[in-house]
C-alpha atoms as a PDB file:
ATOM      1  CA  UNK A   1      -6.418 -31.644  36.334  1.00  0.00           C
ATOM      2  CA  UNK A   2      -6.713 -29.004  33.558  1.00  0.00           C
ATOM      3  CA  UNK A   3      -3.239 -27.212  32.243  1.00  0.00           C
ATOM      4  CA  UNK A   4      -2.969 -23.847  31.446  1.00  0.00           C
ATOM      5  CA  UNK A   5      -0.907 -22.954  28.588  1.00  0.00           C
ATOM      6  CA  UNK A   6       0.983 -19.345  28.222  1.00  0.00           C
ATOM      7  CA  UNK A   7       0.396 -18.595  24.570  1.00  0.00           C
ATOM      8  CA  UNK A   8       1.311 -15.454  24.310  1.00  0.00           C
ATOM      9  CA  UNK A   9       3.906 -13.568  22.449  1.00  0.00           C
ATOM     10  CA  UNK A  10       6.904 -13.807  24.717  1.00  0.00           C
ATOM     11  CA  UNK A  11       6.945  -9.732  23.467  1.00  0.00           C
ATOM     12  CA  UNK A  12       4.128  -8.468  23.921  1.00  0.00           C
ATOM     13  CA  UNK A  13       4.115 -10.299  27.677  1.00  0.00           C
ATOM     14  CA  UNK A  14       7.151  -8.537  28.744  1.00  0.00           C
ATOM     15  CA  UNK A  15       5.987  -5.207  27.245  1.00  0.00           C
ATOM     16  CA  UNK A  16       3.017  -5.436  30.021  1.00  0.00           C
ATOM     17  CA  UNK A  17       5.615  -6.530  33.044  1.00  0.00           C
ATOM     18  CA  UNK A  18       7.736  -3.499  32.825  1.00  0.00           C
ATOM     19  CA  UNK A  19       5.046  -1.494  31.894  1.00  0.00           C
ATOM     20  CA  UNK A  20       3.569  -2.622  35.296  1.00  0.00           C
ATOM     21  CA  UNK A  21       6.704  -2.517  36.866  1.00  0.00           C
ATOM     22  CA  UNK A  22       7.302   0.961  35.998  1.00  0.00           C
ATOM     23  CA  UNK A  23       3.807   2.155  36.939  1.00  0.00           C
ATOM     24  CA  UNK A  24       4.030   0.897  40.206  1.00  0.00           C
ATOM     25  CA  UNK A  25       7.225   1.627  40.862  1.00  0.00           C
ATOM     26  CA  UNK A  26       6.203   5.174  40.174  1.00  0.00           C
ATOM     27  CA  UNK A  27       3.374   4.853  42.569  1.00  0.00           C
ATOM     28  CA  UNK A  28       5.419   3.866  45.133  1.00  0.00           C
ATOM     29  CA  UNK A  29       8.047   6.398  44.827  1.00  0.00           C
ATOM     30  CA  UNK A  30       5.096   9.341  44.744  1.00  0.00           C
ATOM     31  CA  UNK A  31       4.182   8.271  48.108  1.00  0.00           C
ATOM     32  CA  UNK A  32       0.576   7.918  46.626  1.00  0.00           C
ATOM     33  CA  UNK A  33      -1.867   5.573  44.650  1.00  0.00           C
ATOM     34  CA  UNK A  34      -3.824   7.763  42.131  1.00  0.00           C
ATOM     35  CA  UNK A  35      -5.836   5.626  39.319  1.00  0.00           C
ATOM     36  CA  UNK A  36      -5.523   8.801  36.734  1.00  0.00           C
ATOM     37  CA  UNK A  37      -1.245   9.041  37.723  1.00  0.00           C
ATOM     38  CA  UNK A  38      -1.080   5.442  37.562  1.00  0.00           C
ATOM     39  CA  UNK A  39      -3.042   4.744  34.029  1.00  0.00           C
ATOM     40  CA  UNK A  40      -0.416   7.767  32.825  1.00  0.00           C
ATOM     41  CA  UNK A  41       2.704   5.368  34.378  1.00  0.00           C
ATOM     42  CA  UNK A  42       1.507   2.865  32.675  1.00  0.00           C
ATOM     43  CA  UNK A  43       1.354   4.213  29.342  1.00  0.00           C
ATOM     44  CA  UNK A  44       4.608   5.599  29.704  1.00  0.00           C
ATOM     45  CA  UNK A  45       5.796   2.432  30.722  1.00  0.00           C
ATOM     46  CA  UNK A  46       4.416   0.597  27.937  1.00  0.00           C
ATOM     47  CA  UNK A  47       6.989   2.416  25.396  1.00  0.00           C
ATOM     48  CA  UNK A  48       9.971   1.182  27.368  1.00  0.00           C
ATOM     49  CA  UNK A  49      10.896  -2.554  26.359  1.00  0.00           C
ATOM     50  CA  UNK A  50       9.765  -1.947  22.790  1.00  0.00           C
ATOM     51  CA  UNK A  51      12.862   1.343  23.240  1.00  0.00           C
ATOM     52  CA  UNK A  52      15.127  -0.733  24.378  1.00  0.00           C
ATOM     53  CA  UNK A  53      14.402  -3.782  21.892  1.00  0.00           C
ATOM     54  CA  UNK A  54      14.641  -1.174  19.311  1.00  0.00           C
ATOM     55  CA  UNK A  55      18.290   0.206  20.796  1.00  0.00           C
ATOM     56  CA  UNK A  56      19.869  -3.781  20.509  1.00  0.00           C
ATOM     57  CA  UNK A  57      18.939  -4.161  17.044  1.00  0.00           C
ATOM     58  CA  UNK A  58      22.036  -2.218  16.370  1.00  0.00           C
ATOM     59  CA  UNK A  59      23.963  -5.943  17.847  1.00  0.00           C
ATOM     60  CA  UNK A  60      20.714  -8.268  16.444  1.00  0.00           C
ATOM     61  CA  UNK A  61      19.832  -9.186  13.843  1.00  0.00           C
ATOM     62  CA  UNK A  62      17.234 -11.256  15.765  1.00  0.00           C
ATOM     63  CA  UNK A  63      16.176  -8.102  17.999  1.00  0.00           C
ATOM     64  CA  UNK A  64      14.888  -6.517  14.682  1.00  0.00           C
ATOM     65  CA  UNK A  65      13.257  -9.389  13.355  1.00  0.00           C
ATOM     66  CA  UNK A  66      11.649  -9.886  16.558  1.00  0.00           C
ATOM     67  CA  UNK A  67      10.794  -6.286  16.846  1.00  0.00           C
ATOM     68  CA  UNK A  68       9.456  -6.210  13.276  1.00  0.00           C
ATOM     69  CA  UNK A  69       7.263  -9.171  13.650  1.00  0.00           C
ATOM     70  CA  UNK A  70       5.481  -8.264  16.872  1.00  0.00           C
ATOM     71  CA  UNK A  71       2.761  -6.599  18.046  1.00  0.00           C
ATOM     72  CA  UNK A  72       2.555  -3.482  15.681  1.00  0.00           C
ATOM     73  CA  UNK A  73      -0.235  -1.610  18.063  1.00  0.00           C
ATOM     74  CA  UNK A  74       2.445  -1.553  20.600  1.00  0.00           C
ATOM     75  CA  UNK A  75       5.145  -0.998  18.724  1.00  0.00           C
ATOM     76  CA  UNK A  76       3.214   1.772  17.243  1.00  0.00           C
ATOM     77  CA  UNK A  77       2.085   3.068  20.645  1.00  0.00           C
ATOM     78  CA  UNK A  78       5.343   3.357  21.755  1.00  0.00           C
ATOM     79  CA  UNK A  79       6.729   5.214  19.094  1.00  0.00           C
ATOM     80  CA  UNK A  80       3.622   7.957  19.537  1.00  0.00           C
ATOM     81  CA  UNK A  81       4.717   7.682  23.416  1.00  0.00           C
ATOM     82  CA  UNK A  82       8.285   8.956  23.035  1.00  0.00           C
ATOM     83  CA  UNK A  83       7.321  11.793  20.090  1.00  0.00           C
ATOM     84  CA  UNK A  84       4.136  13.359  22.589  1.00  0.00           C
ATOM     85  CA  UNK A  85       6.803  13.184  25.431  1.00  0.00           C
ATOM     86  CA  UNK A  86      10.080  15.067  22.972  1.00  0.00           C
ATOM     87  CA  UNK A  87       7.295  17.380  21.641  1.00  0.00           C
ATOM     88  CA  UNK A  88       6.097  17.976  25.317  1.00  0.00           C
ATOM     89  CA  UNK A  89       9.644  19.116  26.721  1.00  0.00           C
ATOM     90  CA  UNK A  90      10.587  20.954  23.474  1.00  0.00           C
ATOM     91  CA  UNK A  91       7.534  22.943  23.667  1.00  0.00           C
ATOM     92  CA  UNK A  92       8.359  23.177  27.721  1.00  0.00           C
ATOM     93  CA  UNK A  93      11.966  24.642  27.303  1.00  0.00           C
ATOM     94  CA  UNK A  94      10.515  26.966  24.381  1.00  0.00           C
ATOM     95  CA  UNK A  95       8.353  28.791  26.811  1.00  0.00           C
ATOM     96  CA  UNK A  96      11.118  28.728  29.891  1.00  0.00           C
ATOM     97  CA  UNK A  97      13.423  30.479  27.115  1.00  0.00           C
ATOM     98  CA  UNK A  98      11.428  33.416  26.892  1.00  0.00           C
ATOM     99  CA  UNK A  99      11.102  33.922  30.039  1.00  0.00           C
ATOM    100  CA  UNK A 100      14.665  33.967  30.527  1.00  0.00           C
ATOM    101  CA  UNK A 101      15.448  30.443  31.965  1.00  0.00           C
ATOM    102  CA  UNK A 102      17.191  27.828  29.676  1.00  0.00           C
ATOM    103  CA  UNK A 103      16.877  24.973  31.909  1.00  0.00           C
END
């Protein structure tokens, strides 16, 4: 009987499980299964274990080796992620300030 082996990096593994755990939680909280919303979840998604791996390097020392030493692309992806997003609302509250609403 043939074994299968998981050889992948423990990171980038759970990376993908809350990135598909946040896209389909998402989903299911929209009330609706779009492939376009859903491919958009999941990229958002994808930046959140690397954000939080990032925010416990400040207690491990391991956290930022491991962090350091994985996957770069998403690492990298993340990063670009979170700045589009910041930009996105910074831009959004600029334009709701001149026409008069802060919030």
């Amino acid at each position: 009987m043939p074994t299968f082996l998981i050889d992948g990096n423990w990171f980038d593994m759970a990376t993908l499980a809350v990135a598909a755990f946040y896209a389909f939680s998402r989903a299911m909280f929209a009330g609706h299964w779009r492939v376009e919303s859903f491919v958009v979840e999941l990229s958002y998604g994808v930046s959140i274990f690397p954000l939080v791996l990032l925010t416990a390097t400040v207690a491990s020392s391991t956290a930022i080796n491991t962090l350091m030493t994985g996957n770069k692309i998403i690492i990298s992806l993340a990063g670009l992620i979170s700045l589009i997003v910041i930009l996105k609302r910074t831009f959004e509250r600029t334009e709701r300030a001149e026409r008069g609403r802060f919030f």
